[in-house]
N, C-alpha and C. Protein backbone atom coordinates (compact mmCIF):
# COMPACT_ATOMS: atom_id res chain seq x y z
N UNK A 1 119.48 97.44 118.27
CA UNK A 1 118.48 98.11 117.45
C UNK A 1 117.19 97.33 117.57
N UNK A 2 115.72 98.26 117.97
CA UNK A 2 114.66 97.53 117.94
C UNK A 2 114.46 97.03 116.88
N UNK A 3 113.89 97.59 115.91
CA UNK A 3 113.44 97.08 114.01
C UNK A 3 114.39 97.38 113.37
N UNK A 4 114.00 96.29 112.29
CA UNK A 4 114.80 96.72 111.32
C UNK A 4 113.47 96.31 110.10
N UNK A 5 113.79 97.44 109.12
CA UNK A 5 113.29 97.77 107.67
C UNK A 5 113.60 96.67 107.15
N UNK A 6 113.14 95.92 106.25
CA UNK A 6 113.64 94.73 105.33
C UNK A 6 113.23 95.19 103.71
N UNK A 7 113.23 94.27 102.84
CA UNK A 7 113.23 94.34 101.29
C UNK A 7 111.68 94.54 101.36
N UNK A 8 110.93 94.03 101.84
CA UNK A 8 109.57 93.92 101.28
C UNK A 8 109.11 95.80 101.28
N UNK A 9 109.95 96.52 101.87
CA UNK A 9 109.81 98.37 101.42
C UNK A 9 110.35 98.89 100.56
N UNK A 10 111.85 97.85 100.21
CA UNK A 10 111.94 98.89 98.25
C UNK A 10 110.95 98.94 97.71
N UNK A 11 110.92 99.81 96.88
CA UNK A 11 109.47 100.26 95.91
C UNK A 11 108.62 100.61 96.36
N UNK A 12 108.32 100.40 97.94
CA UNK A 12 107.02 100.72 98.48
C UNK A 12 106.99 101.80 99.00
N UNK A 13 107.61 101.76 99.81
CA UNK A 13 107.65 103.04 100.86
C UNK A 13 106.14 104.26 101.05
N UNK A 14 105.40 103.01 101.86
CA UNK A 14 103.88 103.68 101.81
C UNK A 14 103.95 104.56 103.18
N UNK A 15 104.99 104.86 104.05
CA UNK A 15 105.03 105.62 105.05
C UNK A 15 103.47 105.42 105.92
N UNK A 16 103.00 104.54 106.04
CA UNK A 16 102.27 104.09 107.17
C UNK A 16 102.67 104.16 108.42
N UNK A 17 103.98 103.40 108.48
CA UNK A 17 104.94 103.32 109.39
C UNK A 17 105.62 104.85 110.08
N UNK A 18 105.57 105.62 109.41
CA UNK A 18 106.28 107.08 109.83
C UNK A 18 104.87 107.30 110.52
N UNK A 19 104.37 107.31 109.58
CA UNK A 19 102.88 108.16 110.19
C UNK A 19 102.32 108.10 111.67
N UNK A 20 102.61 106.69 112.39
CA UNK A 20 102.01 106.25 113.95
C UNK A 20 103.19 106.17 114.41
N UNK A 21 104.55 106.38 114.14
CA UNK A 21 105.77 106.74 115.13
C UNK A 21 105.49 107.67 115.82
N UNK A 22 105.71 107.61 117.45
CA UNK A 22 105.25 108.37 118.31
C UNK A 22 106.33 109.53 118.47
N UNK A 23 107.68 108.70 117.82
CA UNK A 23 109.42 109.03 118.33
C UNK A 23 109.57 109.87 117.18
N UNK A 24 108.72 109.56 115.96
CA UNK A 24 109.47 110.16 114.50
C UNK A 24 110.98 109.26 114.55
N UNK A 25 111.51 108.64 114.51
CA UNK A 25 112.50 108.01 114.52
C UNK A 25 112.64 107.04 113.34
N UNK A 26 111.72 106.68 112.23
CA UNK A 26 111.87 106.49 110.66
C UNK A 26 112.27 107.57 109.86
N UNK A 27 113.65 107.24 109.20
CA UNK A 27 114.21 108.13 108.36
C UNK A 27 113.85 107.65 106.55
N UNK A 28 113.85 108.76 106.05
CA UNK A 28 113.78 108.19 104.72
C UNK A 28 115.01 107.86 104.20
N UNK A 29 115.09 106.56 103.29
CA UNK A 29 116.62 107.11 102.42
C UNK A 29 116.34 106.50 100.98
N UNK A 30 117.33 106.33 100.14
CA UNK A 30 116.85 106.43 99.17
C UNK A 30 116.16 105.46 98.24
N UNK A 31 115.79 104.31 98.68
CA UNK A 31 115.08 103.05 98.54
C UNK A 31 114.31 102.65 99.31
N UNK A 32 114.23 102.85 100.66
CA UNK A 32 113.22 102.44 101.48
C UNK A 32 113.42 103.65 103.18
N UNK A 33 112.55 102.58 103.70
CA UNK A 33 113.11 103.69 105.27
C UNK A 33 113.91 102.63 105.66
N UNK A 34 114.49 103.74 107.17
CA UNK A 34 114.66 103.61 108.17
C UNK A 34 114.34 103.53 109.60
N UNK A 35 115.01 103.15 110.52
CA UNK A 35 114.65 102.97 112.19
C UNK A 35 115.74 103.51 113.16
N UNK A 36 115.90 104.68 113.13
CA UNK A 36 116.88 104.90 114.14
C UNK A 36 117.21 104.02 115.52
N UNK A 37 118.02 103.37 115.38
CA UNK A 37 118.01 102.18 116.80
C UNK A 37 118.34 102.84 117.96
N UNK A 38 119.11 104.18 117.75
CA UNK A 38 118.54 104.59 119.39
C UNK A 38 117.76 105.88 119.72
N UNK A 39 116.97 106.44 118.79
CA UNK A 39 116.06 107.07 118.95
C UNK A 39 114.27 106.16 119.31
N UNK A 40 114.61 104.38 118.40
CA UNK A 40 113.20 104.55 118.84
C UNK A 40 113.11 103.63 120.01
N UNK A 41 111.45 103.51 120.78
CA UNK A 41 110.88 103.27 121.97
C UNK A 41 110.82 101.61 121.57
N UNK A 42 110.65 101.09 120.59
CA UNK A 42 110.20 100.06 120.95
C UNK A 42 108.76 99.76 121.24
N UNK A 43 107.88 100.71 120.90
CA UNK A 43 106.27 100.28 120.72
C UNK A 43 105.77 99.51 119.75
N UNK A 44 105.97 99.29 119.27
CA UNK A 44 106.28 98.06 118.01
C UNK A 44 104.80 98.76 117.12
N UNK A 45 104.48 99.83 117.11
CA UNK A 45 103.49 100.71 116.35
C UNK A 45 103.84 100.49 114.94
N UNK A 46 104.81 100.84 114.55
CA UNK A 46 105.25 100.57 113.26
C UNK A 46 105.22 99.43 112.59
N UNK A 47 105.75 98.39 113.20
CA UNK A 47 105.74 97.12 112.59
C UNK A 47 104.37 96.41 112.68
N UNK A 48 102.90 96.65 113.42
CA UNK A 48 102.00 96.80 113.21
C UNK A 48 101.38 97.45 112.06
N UNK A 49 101.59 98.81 111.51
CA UNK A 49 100.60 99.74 110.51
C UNK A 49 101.79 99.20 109.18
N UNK A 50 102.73 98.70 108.79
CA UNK A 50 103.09 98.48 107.79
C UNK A 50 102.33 97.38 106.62
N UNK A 51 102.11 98.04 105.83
CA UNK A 51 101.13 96.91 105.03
C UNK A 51 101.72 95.69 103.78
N UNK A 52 103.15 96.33 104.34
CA UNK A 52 103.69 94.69 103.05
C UNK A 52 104.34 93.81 104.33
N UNK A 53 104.64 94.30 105.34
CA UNK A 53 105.01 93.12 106.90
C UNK A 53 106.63 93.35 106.41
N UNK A 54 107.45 94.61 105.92
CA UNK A 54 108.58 94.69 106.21
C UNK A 54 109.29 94.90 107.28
N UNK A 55 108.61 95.04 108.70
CA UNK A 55 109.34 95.57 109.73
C UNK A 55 109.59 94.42 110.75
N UNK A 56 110.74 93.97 110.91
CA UNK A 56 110.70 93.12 112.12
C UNK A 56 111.68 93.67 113.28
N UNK A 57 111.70 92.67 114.33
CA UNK A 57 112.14 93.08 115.52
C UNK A 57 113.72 92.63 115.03
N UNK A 58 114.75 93.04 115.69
CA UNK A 58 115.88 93.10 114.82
C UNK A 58 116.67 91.50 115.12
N UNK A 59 115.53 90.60 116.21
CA UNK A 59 115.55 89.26 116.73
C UNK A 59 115.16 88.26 115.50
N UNK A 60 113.87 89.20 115.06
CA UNK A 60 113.34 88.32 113.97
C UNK A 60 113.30 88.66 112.59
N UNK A 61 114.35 88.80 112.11
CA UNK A 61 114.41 89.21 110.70
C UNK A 61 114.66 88.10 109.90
N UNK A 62 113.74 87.50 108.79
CA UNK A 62 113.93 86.31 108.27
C UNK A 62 115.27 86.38 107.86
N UNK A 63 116.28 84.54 107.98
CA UNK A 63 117.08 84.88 107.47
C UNK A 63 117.65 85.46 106.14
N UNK A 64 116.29 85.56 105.09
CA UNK A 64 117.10 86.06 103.54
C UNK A 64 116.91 87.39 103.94
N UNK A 65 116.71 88.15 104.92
CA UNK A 65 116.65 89.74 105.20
C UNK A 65 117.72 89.85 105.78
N UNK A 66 118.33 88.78 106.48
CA UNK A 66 119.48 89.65 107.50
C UNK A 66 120.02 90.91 107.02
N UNK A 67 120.71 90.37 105.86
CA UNK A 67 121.78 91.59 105.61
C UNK A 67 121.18 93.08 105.64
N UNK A 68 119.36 93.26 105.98
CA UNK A 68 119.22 94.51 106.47
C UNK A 68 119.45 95.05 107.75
N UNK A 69 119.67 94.03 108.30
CA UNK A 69 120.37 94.87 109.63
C UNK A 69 121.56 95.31 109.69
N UNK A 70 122.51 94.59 108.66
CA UNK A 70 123.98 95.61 108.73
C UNK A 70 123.20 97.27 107.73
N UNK A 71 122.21 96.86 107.21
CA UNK A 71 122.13 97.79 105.86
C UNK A 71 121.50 98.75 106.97
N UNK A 72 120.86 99.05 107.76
CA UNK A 72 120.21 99.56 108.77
C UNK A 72 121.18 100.45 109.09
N UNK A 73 122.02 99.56 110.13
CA UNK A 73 123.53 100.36 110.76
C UNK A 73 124.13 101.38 109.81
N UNK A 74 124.56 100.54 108.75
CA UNK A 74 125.52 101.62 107.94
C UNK A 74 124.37 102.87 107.60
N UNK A 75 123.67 102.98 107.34
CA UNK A 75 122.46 104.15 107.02
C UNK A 75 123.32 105.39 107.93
N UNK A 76 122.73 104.70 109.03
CA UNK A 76 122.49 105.80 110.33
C UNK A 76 124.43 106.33 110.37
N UNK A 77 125.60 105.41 110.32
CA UNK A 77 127.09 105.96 110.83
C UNK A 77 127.27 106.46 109.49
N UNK A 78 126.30 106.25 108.45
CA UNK A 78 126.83 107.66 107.66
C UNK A 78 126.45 108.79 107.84
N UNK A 79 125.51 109.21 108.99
CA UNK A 79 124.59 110.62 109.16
C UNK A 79 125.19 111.71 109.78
């Protein structure tokens, strides 16, 4: 998976990030978004226009975020 969503988008969810997806490949759910890991390109557009810096590469997710990358996965194998 390219990105992953982290905590700093509960509550926020200013959809900046949807908005310059070229793929549409940010899903909403019910606390924050999503990143479909194999719908998106990897233009790193998103993790650029986000304005609280929740999006990282799924390499660099601080460690007190990890656990959004399992939280990522499970999103999407419930769809």
């Amino acid at each position: 998976m390219p990105f992953v969503i982290a905590e700093p988008c509960i509550g926020v969810k200013d959809k900046s990030c949807v908005e310059v997806c070229p793929v549409n490949c940010i899903y909403e759910g019910g606390d924050q978004y999503y990143i479909h890991p194999d719908e998106c390109i990897d233009c790193q557009a998103c993790e650029a226009a986000c304005p609280v810096q929740a999006i990282f590469p799924d390499n660099g997710v601080p460690e007190k975020w990890r656990p959004f990358i399992q939280k990522n996965k499970d999103f999407f194998e419930q769809k």
